[in-house]
C-alpha atoms as a PDB file:
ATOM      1  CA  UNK A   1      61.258 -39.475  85.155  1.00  0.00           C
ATOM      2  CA  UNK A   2      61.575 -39.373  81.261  1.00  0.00           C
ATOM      3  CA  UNK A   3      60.001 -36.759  79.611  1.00  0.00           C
ATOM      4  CA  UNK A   4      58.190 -39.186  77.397  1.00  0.00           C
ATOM      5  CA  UNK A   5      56.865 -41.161  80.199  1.00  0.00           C
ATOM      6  CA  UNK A   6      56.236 -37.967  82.301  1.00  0.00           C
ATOM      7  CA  UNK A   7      53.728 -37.178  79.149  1.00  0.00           C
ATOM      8  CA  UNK A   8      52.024 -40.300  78.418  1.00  0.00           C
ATOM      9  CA  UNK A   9      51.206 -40.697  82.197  1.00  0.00           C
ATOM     10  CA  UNK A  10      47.411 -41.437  82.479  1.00  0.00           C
ATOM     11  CA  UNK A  11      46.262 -40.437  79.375  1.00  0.00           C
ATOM     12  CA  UNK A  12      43.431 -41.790  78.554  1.00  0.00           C
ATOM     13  CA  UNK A  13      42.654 -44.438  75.949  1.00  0.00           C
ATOM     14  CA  UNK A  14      39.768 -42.529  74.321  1.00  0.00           C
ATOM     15  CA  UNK A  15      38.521 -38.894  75.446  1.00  0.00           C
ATOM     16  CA  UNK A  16      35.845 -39.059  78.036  1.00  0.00           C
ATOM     17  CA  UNK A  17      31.998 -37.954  77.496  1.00  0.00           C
ATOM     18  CA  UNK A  18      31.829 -35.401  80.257  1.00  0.00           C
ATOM     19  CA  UNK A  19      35.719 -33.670  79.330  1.00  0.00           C
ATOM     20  CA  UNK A  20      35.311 -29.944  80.068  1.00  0.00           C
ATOM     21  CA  UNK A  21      33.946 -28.186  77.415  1.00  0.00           C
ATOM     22  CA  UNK A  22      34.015 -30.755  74.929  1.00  0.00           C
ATOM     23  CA  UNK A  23      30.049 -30.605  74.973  1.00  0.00           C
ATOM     24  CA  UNK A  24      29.884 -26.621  75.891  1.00  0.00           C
ATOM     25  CA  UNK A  25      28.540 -24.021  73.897  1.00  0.00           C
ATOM     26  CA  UNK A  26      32.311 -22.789  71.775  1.00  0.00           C
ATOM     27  CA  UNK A  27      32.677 -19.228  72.109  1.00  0.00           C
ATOM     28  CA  UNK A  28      32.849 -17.662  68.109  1.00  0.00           C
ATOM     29  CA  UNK A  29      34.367 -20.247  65.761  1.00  0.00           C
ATOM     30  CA  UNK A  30      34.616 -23.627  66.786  1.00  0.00           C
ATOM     31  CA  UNK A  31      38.766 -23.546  65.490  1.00  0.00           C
ATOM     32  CA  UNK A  32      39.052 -20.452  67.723  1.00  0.00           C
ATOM     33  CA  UNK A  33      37.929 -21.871  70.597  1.00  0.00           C
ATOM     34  CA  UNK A  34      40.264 -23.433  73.788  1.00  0.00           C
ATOM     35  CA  UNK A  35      38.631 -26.543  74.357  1.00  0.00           C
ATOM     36  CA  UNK A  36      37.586 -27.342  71.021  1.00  0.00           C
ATOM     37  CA  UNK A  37      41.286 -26.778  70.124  1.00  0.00           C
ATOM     38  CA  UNK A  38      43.050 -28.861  73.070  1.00  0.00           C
ATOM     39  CA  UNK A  39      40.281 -31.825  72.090  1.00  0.00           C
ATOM     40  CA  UNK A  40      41.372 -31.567  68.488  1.00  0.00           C
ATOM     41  CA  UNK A  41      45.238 -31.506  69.723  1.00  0.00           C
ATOM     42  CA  UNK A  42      44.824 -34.615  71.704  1.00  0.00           C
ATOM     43  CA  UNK A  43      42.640 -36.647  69.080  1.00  0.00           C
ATOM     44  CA  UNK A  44      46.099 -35.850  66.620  1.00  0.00           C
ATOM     45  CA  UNK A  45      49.086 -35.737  68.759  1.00  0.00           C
ATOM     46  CA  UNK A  46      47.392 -38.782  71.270  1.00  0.00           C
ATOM     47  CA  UNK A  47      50.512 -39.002  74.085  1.00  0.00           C
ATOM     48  CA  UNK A  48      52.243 -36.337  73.046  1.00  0.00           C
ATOM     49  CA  UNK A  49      49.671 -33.544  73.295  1.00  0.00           C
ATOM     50  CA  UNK A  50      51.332 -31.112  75.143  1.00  0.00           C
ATOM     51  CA  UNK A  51      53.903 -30.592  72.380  1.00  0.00           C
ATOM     52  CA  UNK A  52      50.653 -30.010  70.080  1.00  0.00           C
ATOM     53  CA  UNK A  53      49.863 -27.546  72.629  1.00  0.00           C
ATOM     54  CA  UNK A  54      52.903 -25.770  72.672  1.00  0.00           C
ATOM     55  CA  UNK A  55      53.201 -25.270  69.307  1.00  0.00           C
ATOM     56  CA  UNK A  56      49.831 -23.140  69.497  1.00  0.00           C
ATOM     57  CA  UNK A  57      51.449 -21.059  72.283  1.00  0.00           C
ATOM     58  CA  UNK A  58      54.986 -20.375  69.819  1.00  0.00           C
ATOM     59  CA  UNK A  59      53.256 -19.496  66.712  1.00  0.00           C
ATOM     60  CA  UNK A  60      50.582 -17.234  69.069  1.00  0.00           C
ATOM     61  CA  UNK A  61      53.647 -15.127  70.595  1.00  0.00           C
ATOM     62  CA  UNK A  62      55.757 -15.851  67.826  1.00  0.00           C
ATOM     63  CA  UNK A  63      54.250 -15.558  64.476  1.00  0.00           C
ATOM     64  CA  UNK A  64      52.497 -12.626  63.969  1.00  0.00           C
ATOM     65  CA  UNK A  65      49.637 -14.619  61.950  1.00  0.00           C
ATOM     66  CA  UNK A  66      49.073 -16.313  65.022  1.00  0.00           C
ATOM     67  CA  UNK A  67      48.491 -13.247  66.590  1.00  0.00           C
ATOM     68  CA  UNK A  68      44.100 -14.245  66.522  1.00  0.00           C
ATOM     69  CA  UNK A  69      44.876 -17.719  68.284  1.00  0.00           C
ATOM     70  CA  UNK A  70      43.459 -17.726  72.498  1.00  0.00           C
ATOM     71  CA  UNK A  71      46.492 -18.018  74.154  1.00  0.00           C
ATOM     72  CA  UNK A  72      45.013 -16.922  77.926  1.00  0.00           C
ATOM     73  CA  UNK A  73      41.901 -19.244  77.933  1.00  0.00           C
ATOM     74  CA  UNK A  74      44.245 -21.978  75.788  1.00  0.00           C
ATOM     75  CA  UNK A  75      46.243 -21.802  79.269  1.00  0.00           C
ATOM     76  CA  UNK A  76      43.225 -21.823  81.459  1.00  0.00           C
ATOM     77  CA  UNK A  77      41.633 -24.925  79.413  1.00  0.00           C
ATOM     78  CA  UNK A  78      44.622 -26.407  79.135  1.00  0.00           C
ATOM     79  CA  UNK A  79      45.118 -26.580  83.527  1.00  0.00           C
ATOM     80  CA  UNK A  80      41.658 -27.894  83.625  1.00  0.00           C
ATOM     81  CA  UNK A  81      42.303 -31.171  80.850  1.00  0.00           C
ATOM     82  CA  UNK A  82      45.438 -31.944  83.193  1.00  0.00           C
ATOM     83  CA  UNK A  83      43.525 -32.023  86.259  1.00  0.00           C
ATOM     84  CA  UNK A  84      41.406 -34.289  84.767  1.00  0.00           C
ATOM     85  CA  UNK A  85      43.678 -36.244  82.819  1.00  0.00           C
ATOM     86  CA  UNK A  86      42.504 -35.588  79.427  1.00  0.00           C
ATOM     87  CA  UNK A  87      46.054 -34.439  78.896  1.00  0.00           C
ATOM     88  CA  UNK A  88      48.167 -36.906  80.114  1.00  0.00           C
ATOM     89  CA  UNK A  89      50.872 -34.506  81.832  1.00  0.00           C
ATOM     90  CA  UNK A  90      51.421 -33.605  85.328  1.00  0.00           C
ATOM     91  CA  UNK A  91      51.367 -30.132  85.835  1.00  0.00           C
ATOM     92  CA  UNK A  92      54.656 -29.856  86.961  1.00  0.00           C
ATOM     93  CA  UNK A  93      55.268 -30.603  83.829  1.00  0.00           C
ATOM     94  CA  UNK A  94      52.659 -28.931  81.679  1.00  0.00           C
ATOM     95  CA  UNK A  95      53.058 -25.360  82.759  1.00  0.00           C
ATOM     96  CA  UNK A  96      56.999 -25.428  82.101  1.00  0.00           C
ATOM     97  CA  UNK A  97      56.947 -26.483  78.807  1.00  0.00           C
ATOM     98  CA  UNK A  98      54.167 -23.692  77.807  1.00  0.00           C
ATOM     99  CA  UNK A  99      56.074 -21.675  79.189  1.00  0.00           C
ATOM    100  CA  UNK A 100      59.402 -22.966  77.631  1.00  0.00           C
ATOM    101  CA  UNK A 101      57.072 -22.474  74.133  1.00  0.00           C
ATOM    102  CA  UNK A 102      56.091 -18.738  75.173  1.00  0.00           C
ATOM    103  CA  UNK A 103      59.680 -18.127  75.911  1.00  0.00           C
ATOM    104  CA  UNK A 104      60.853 -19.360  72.876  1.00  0.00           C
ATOM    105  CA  UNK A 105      58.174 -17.714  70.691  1.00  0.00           C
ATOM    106  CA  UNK A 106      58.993 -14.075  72.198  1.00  0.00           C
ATOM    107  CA  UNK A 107      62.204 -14.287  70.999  1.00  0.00           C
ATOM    108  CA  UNK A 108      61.628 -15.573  67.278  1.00  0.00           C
ATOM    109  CA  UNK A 109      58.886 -12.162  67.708  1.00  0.00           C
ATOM    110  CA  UNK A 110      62.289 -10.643  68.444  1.00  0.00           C
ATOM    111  CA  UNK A 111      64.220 -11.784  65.838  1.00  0.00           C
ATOM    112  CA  UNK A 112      61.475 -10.816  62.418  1.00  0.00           C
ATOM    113  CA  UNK A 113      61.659  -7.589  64.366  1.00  0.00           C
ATOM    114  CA  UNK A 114      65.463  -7.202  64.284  1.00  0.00           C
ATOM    115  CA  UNK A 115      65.683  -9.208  60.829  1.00  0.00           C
ATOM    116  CA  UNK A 116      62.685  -7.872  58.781  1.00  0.00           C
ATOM    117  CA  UNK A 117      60.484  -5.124  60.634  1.00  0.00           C
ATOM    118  CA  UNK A 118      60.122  -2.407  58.063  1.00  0.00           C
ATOM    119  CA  UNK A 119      59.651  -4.805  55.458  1.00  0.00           C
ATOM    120  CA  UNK A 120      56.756  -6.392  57.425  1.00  0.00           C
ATOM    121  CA  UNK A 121      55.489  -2.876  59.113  1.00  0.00           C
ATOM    122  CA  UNK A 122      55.063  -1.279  55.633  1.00  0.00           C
ATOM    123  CA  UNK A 123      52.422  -3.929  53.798  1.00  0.00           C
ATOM    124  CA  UNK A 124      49.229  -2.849  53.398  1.00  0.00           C
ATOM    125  CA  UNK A 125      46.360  -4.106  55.852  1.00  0.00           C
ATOM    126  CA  UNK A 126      45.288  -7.187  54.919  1.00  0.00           C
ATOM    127  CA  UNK A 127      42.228  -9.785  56.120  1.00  0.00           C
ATOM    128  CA  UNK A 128      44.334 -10.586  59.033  1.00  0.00           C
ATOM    129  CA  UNK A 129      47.026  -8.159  59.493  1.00  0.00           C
ATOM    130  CA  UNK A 130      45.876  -4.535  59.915  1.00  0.00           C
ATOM    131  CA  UNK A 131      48.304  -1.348  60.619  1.00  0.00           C
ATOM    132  CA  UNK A 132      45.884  -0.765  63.458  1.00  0.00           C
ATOM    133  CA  UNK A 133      47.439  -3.632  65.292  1.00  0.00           C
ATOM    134  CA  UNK A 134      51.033  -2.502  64.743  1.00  0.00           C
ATOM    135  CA  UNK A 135      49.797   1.086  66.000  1.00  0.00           C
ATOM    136  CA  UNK A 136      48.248  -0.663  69.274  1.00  0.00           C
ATOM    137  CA  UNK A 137      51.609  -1.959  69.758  1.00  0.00           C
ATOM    138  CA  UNK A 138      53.682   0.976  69.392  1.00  0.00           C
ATOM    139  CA  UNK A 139      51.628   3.105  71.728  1.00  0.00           C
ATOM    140  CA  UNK A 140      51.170   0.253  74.391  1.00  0.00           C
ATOM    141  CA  UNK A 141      55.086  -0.022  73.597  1.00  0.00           C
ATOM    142  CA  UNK A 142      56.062   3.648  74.388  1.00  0.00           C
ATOM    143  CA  UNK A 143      53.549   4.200  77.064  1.00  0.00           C
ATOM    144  CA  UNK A 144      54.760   1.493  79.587  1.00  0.00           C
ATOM    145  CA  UNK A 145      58.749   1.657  77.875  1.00  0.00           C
ATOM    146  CA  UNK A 146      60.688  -1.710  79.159  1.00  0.00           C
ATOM    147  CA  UNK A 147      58.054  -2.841  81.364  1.00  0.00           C
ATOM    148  CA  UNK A 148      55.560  -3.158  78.490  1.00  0.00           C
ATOM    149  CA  UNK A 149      57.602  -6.363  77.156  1.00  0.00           C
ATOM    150  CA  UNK A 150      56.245  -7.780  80.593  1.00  0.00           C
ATOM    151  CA  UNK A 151      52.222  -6.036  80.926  1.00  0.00           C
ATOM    152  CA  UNK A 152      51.921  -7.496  77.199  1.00  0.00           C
ATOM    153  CA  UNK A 153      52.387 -11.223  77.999  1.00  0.00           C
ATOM    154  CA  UNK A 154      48.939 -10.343  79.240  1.00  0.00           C
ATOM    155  CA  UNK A 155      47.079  -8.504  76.671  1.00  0.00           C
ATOM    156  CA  UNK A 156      45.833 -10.726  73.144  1.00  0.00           C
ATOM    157  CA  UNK A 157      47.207  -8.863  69.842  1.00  0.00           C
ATOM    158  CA  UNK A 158      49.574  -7.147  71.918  1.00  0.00           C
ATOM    159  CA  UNK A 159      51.419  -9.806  73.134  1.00  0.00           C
ATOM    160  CA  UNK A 160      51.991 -10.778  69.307  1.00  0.00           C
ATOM    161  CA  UNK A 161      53.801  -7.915  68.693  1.00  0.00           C
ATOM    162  CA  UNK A 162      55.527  -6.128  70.866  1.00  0.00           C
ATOM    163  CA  UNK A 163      58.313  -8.542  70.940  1.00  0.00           C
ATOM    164  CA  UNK A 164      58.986  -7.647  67.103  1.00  0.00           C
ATOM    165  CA  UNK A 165      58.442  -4.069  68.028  1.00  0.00           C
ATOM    166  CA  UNK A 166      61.306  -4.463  70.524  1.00  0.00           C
ATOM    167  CA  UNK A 167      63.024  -6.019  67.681  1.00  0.00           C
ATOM    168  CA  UNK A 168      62.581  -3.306  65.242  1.00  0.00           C
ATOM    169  CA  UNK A 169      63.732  -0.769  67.794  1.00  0.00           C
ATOM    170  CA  UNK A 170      66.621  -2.439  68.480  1.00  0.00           C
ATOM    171  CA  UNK A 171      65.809  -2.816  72.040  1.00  0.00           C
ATOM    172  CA  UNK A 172      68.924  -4.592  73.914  1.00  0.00           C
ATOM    173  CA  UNK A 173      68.643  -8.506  74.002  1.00  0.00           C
ATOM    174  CA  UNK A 174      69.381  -9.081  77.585  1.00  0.00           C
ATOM    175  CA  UNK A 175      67.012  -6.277  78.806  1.00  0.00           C
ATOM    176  CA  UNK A 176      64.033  -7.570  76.880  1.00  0.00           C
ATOM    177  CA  UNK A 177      64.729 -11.248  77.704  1.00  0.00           C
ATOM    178  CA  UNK A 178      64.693 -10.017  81.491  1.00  0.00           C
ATOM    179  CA  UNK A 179      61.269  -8.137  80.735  1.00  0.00           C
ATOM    180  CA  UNK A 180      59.909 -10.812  78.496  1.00  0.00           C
ATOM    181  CA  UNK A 181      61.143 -13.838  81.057  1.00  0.00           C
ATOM    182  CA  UNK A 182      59.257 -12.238  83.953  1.00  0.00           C
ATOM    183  CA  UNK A 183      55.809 -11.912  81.800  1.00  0.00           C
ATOM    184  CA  UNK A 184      56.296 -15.193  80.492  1.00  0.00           C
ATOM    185  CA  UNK A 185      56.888 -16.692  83.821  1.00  0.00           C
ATOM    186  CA  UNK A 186      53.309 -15.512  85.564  1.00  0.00           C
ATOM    187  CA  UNK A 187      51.709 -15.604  82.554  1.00  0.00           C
ATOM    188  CA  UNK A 188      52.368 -19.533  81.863  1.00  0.00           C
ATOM    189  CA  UNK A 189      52.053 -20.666  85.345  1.00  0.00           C
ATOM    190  CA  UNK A 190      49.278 -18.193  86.884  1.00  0.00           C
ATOM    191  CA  UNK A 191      46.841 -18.969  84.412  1.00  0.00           C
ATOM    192  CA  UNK A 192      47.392 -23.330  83.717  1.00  0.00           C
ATOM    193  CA  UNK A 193      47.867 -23.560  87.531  1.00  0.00           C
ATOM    194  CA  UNK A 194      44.167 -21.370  87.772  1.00  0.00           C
ATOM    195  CA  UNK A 195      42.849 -23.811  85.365  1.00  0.00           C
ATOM    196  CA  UNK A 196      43.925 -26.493  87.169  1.00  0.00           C
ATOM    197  CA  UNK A 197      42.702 -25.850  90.449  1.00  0.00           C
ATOM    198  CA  UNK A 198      39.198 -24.514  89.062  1.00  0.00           C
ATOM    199  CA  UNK A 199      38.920 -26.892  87.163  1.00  0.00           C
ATOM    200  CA  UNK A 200      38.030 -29.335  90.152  1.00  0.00           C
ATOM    201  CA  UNK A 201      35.041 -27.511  90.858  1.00  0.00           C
ATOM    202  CA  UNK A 202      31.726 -29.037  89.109  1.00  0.00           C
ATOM    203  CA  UNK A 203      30.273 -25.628  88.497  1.00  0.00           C
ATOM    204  CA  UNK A 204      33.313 -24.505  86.205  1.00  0.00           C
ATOM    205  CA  UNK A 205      33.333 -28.022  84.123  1.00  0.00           C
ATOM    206  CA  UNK A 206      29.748 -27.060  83.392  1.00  0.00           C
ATOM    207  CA  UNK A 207      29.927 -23.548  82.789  1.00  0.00           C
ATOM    208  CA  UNK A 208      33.303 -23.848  80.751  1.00  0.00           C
ATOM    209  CA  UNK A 209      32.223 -21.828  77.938  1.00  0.00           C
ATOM    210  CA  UNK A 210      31.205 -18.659  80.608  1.00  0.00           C
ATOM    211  CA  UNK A 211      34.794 -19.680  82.691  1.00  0.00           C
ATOM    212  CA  UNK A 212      36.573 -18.814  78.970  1.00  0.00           C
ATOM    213  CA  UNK A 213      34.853 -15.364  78.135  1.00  0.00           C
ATOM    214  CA  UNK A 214      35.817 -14.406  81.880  1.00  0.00           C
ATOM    215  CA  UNK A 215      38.912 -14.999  80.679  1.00  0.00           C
ATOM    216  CA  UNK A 216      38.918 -13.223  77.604  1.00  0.00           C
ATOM    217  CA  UNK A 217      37.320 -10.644  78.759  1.00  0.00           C
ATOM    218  CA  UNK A 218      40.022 -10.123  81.927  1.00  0.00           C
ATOM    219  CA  UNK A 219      42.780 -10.405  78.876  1.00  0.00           C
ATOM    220  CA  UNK A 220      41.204  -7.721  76.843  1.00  0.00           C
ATOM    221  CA  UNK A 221      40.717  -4.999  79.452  1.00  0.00           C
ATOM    222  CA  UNK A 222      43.437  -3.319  79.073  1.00  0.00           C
ATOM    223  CA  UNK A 223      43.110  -2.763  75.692  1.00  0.00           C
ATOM    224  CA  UNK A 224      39.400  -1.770  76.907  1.00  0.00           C
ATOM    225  CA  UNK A 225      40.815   0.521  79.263  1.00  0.00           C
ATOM    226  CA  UNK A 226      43.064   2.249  77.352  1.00  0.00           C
ATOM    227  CA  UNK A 227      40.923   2.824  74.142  1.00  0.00           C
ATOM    228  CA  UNK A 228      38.259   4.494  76.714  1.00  0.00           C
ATOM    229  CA  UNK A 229      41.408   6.665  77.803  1.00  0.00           C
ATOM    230  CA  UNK A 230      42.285   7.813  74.152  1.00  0.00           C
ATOM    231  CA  UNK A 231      38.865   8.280  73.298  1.00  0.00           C
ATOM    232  CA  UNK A 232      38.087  10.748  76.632  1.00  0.00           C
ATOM    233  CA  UNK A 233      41.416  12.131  75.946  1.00  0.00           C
ATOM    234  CA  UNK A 234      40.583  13.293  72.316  1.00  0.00           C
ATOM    235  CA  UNK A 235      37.281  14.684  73.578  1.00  0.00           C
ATOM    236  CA  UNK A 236      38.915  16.647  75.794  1.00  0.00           C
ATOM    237  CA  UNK A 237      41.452  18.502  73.522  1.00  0.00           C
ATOM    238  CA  UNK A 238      38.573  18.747  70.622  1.00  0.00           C
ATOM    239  CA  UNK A 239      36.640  20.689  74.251  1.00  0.00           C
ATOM    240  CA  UNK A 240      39.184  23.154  74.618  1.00  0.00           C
ATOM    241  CA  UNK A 241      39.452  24.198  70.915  1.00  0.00           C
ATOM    242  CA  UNK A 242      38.309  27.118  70.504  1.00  0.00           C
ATOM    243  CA  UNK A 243      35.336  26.951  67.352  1.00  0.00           C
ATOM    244  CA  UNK A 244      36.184  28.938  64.155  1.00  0.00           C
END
């Protein structure tokens, strides 16, 4: 089947009044959040709002100033508006091409690393882009080694960067594409295809807005997790000096 036809495939003539989480309480700013987002994205691209969608998921792994965008429950809202045709693409086809865009975003990451780290690691902090960030990175980054290029796919902020950290290191191509493909690969599919089945269930469609901060929450924990390690760990060493 033709790609264009695979796309336009059911898509309905006007959004319907009980889509999922078109009526829910957003989560933070209405621009920042999933459904509000994929509604806007199929009122402007109409058949072809899966390629609006994808270009959300390249400039959130690929541009760093899309590092703020919700990639995980963009994924998860995204499987539930194909299951119910909002989005007019089989699934089949809707979790490749995300993927295809997360893919394809990791590596332009890759490239402003290679191309233009320093330059871009050395501004000042900024409304949007903090050294804090890049820090986050670095440690995630030399904590996990190779393998982080894979646990990042998973974890917001992160995920933005470390592919231009790799970059800037100089990491080898082929062993971060390995890496990156394998993140890329559950990340894309695990969490559309979760949306997709869930999103059947009647409780979910009504509890959208809870279904998303699950989400977010899940992606985050990590990052949770590891600031609670830092923060025991520098309580410890400050314990064992000895007072003046």
């Amino acid at each position: 089947m033709p790609l264009a036809t695979a796309v336009t495939a059911g898509l309905p003539a006007a959004l319907p009044s009980d889509l999922p989480g078109a009526l829910a309480p957003t989560l933070g700013p209405k621009w920042l959040d999933a459904a509000s987002i994929i509604t806007t994205i199929v009122e402007w691209f109409g058949p072809w709002a899966i390629v609006g969608v994808m270009l959300v998921i390249f400039a959130e792994t690929g541009l760093l100033v899309g590092f703020f965008l919700p990639g995980d429950s963009l994924l998860f809202t995204l499987g539930m508006f194909v299951g119910t045709g909002a989005v007019g693409v089989h699934i089949w086809v809707a979790a490749p091409l995300v993927w295809l865009a997360a893919i394809i975003g990791n590596q332009t990451g890759y490239a402003i690393g290679r191309k233009a780290g320093p330059a871009i690691f050395n501004r000042p902090d900024s409304r949007l882009f903090k050294k804090e960030y890049v820090d986050r990175t670095a440690a995630f980054f030399e904590r996990h080694g190779g393998k982080a290029v894979t646990l990042a796919q998973f974890v917001p902020i992160v995920r933005t960067f470390t592919p231009v950290m790799a970059g800037v290191g100089k990491m080898h191509y082929r062993h971060f594409l390995l890496f990156n493909a394998i993140g890329a690969t559950f990340w894309a599919f695990a969490i559309t295809w979760l949306g997709y089945f869930l999103g059947s269930i009647a409780w979910i469609q009504k509890n959208i807005d809870t279904m998303i901060l699950a989400i977010v929450f899940v992606s985050i924990l990590p990052m949770l997790i590891s600031a609670l390690r830092g923060w025991l760990s520098s309580r410890k060493s400050s314990a064992a000096q000895p007072e003046a």
